[in-house]
C-alpha atoms as a PDB file:
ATOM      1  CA  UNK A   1    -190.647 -27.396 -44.479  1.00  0.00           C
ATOM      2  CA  UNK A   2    -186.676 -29.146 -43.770  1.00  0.00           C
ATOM      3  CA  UNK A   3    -184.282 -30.054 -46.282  1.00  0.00           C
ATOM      4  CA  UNK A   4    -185.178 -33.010 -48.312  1.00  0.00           C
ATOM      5  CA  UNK A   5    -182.817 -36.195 -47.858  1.00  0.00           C
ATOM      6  CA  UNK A   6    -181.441 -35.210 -50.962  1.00  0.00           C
ATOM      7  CA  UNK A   7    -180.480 -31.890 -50.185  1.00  0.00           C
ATOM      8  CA  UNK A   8    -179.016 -32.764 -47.114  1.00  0.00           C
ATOM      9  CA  UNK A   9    -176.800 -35.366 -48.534  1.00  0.00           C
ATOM     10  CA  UNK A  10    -175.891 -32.565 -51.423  1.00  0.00           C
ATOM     11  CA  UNK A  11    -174.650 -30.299 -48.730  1.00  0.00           C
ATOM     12  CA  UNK A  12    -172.740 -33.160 -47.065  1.00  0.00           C
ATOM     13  CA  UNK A  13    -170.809 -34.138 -49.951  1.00  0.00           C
ATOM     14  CA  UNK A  14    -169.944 -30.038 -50.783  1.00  0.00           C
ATOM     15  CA  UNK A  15    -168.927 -29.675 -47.442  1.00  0.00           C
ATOM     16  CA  UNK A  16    -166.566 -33.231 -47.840  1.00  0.00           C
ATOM     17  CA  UNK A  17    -165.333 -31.739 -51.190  1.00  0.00           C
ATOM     18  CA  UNK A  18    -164.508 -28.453 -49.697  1.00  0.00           C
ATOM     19  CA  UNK A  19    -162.504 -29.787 -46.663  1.00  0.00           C
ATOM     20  CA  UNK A  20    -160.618 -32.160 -49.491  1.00  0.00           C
ATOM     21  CA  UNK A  21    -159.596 -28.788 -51.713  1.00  0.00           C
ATOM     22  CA  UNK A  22    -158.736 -27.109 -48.868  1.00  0.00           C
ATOM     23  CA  UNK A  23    -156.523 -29.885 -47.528  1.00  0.00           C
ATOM     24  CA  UNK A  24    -154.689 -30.724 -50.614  1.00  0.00           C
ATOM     25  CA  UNK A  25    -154.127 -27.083 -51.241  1.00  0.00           C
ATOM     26  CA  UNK A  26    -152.267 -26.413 -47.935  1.00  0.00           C
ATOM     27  CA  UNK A  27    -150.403 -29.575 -48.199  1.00  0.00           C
ATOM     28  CA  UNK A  28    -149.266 -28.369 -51.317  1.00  0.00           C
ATOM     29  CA  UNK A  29    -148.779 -25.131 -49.924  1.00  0.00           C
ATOM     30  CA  UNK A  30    -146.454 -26.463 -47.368  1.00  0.00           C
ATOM     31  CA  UNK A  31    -144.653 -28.856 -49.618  1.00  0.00           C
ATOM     32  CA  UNK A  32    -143.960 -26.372 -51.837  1.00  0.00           C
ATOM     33  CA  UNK A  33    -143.100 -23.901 -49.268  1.00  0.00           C
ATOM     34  CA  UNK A  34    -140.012 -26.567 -47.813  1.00  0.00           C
ATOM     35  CA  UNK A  35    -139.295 -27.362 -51.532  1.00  0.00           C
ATOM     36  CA  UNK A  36    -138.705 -24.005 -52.268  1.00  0.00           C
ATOM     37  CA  UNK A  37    -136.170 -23.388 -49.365  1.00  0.00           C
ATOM     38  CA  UNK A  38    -134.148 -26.329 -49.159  1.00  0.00           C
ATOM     39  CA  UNK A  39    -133.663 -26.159 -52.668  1.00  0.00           C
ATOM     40  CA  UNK A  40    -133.069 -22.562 -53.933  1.00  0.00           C
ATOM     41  CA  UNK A  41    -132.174 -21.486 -49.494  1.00  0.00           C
ATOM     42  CA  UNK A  42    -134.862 -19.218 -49.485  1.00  0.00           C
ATOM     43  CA  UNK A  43    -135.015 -17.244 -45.960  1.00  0.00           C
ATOM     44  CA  UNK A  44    -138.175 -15.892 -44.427  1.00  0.00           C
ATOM     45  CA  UNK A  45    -138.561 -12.984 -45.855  1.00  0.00           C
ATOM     46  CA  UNK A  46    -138.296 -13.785 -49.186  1.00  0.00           C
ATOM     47  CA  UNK A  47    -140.715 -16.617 -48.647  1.00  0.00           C
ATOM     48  CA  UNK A  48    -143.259 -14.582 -47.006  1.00  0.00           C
ATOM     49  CA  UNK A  49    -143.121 -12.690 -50.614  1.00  0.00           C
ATOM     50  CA  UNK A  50    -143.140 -16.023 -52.512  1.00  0.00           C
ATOM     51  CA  UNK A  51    -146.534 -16.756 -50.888  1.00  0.00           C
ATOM     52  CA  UNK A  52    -147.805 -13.468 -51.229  1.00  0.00           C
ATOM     53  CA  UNK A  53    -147.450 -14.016 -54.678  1.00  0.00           C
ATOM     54  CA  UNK A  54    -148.460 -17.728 -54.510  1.00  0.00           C
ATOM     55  CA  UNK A  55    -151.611 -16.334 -52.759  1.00  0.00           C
ATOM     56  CA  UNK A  56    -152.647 -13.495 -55.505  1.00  0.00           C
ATOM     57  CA  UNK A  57    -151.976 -15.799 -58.218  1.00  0.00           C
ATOM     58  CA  UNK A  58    -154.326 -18.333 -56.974  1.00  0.00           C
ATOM     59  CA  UNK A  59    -156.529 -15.706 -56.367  1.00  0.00           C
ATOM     60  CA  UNK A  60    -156.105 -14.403 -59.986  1.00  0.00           C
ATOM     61  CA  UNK A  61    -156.077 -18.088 -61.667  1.00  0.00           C
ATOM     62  CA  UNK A  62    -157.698 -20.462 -58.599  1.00  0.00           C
ATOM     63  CA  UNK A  63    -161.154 -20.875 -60.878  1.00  0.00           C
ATOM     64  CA  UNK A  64    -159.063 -22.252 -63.973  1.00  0.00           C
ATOM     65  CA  UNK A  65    -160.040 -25.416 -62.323  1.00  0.00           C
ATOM     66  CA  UNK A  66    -163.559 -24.825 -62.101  1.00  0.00           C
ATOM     67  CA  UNK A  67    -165.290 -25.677 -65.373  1.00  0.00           C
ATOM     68  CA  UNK A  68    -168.584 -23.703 -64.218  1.00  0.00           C
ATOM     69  CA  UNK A  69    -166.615 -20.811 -64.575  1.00  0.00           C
ATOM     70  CA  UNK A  70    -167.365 -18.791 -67.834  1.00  0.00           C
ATOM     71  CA  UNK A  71    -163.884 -17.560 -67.369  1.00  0.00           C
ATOM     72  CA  UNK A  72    -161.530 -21.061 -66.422  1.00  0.00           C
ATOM     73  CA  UNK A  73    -160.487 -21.548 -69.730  1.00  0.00           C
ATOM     74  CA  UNK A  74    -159.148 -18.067 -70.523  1.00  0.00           C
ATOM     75  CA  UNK A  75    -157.444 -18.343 -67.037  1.00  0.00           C
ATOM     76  CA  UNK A  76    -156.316 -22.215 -67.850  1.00  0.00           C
ATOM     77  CA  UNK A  77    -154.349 -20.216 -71.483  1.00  0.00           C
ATOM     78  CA  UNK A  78    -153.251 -18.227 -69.458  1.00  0.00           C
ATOM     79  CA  UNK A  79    -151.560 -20.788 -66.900  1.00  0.00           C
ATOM     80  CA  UNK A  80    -150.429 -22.960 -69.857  1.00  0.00           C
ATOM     81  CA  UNK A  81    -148.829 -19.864 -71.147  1.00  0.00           C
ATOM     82  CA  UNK A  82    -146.638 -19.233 -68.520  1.00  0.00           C
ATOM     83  CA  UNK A  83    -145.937 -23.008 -67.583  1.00  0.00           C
ATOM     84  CA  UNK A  84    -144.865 -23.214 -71.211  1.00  0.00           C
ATOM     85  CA  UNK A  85    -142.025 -20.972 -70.467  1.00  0.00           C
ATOM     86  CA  UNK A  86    -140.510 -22.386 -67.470  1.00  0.00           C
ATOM     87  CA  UNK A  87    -140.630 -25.770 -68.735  1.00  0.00           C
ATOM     88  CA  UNK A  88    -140.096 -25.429 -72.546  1.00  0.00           C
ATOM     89  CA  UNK A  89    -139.111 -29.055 -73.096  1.00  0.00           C
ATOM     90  CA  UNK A  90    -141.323 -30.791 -70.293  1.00  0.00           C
ATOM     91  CA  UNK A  91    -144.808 -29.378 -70.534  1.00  0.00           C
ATOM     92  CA  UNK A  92    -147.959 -30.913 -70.195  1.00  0.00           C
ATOM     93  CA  UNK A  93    -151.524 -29.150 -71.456  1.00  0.00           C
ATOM     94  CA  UNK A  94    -153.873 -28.236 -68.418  1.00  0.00           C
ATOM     95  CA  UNK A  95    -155.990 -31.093 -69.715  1.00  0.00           C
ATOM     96  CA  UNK A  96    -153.384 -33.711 -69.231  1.00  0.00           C
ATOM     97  CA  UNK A  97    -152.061 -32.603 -65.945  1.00  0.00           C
ATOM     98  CA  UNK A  98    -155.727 -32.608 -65.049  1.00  0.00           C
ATOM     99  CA  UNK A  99    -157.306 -35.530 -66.080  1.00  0.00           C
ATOM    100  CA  UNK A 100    -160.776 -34.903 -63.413  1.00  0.00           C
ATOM    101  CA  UNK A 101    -161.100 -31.319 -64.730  1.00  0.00           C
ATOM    102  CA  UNK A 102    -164.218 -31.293 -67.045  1.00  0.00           C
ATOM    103  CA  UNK A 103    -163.594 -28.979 -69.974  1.00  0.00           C
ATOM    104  CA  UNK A 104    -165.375 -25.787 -70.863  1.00  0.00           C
ATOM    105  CA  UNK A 105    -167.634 -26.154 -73.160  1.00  0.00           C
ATOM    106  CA  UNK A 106    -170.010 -23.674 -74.870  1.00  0.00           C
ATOM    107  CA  UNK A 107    -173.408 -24.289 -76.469  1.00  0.00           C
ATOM    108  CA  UNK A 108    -176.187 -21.624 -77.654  1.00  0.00           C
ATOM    109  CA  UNK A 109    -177.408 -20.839 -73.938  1.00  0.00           C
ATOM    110  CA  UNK A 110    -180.978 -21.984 -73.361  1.00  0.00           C
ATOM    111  CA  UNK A 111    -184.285 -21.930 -75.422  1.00  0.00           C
ATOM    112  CA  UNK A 112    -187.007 -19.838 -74.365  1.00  0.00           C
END
């Protein structure tokens, strides 16, 4: 038997969603990227090891924003943490910097 309407339009939106994420994340790749070297004159080298580093920390912290994740709000401390530090006087709690980000929450796991 096919894919029920439903399920088709399910895997249409996840599909929109994931070309969204992936969009925004290189634009803020890229913006960040220029940022970086007309401000601090960066050369290539040393930007190839800034996103090197850019790309294992998102690989380290990239779920914090995933609320499904049994793990995102360990990783989302963890990001506060060090945000904390670099802007002692101007930060902002993962919550408030990300308003759309649904909070972990933990209950007693299903009945049986």
């Amino acid at each position: 038997m096919g894919r029920t309407f439903a399920q088709k339009m399910n895997e249409q939106i996840n599909e929109a969603q994931e070309i969204a994420f992936q969009t925004g994340y290189q634009c803020a790749c890229d913006i960040w990227s220029i940022a970086i070297a007309q401000t601090i004159g960066v050369g290539s080298v040393r930007m190839l090891r800034i996103s090197e580093a850019f790309d294992k920390l998102y690989r380290q912290y990239g779920k914090a924003w995933m609320s499904s994740d049994p793990e995102a709000d360990w990783m989302q401390e963890q990001i506060d943490a060090e945000l904390k530090r670099l802007y002692p006087d101007n930060f902002v709690p993962f919550y408030e910097r990300n308003p759309f980000v649904r909070r972990v929450k933990y209950g007693k796991g299903k009945k049986k």
